[in-house]
N, C-alpha and C. Protein backbone atom coordinates (compact mmCIF):
# COMPACT_ATOMS: atom_id res chain seq x y z
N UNK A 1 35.96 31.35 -13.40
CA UNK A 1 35.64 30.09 -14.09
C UNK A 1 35.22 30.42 -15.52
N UNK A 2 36.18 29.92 -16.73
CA UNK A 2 35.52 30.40 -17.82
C UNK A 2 34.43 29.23 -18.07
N UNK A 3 34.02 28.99 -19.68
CA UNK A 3 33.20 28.66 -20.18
C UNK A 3 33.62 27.15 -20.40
N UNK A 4 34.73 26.73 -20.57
CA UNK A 4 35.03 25.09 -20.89
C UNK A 4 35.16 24.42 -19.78
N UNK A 5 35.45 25.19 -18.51
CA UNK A 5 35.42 24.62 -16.68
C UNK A 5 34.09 24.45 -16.50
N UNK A 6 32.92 25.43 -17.19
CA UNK A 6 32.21 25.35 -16.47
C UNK A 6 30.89 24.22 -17.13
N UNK A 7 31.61 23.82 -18.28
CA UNK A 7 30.86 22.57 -19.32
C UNK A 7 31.26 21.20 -18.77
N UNK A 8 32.94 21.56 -18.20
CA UNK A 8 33.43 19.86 -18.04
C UNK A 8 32.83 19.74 -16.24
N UNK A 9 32.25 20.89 -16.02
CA UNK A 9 31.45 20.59 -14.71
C UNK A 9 30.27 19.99 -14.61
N UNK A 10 29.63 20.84 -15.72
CA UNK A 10 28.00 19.97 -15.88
C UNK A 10 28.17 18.86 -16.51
N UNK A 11 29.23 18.14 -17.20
CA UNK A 11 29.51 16.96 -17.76
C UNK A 11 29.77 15.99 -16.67
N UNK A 12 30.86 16.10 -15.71
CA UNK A 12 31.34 15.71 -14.62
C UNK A 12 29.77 15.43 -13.43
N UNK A 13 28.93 16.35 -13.21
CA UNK A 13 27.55 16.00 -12.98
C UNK A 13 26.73 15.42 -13.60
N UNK A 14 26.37 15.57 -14.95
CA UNK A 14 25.47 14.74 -15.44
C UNK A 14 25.83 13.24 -15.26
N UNK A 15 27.07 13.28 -15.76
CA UNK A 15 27.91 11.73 -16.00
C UNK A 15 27.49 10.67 -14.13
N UNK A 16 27.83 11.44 -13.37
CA UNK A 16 27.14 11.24 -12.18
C UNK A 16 26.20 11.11 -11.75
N UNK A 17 25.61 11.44 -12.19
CA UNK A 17 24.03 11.61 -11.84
C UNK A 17 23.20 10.00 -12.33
N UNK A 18 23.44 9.87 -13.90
CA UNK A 18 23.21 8.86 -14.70
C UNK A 18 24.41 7.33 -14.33
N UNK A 19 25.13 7.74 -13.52
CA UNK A 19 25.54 6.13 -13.39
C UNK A 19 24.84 6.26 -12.03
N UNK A 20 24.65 6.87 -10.84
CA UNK A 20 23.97 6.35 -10.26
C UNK A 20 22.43 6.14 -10.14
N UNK A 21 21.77 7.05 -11.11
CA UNK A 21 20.44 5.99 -11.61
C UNK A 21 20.60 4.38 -12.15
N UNK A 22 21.80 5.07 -13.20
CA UNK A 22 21.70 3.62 -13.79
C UNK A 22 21.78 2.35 -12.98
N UNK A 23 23.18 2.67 -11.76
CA UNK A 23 23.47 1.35 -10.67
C UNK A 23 21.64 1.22 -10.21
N UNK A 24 21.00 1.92 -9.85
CA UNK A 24 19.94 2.04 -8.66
C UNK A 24 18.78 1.41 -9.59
N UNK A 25 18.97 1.71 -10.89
CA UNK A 25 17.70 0.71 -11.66
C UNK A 25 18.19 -0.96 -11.48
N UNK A 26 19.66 -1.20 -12.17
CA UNK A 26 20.22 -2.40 -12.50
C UNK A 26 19.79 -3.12 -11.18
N UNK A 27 20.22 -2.44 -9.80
CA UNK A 27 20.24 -3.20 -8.58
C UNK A 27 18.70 -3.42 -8.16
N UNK A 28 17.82 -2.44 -8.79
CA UNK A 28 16.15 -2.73 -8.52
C UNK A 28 15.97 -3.75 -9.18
N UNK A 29 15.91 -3.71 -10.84
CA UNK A 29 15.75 -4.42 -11.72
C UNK A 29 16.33 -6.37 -11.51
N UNK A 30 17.17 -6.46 -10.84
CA UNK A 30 17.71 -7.57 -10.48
C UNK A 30 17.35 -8.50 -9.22
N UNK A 31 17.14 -7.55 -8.06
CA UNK A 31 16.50 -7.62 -6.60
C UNK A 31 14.93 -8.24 -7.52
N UNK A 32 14.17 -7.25 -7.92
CA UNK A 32 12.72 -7.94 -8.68
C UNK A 32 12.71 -9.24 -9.42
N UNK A 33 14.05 -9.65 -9.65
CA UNK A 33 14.34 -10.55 -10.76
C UNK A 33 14.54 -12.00 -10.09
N UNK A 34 14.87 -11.31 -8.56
CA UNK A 34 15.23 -12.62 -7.68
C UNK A 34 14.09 -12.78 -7.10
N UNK A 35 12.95 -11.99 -7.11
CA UNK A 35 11.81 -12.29 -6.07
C UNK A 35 11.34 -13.06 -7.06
N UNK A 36 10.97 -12.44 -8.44
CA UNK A 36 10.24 -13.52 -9.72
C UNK A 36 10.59 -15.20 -9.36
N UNK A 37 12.15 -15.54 -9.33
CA UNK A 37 12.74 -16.56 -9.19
C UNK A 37 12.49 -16.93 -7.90
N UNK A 38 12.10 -16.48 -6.81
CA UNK A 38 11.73 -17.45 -5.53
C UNK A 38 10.22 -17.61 -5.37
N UNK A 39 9.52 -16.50 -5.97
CA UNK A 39 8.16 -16.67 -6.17
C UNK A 39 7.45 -18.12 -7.28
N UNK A 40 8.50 -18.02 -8.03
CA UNK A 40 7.84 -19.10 -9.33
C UNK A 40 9.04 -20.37 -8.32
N UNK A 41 9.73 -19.90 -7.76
CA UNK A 41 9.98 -21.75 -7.42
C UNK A 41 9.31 -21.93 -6.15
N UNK A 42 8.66 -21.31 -5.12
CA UNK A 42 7.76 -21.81 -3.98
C UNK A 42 6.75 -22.29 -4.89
N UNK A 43 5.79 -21.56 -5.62
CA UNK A 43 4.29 -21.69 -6.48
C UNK A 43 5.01 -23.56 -7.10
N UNK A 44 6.23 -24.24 -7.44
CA UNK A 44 6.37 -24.59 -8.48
C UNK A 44 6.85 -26.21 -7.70
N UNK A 45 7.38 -26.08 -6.19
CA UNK A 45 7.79 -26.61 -5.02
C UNK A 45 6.68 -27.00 -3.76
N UNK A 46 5.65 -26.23 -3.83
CA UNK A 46 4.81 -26.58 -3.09
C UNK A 46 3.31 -26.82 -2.68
């Protein structure tokens, strides 16, 4: 394995690594976003 296999490998991982944080924040970040929205409409409903 020379030296440019072994860059487009750690590229090929990093790049991986960071979209699935990224999915796993977006899908936290949104899930929290829907509790905000059922929390402020019970408080707002009853």
């Amino acid at each position: 394995m020379n030296e440019t296999e072994n860059r487009e490998t750690k590229a090929k991982f990093w790049l991986k690594r960071i979209g699935v944080l990224g999915f796993l924040f977006f899908l936290i970040k949104g899930l929290l976003w829907v509790g905000v929205a059922v929390f402020a409409g019970k408080a707002l409903f009853d």
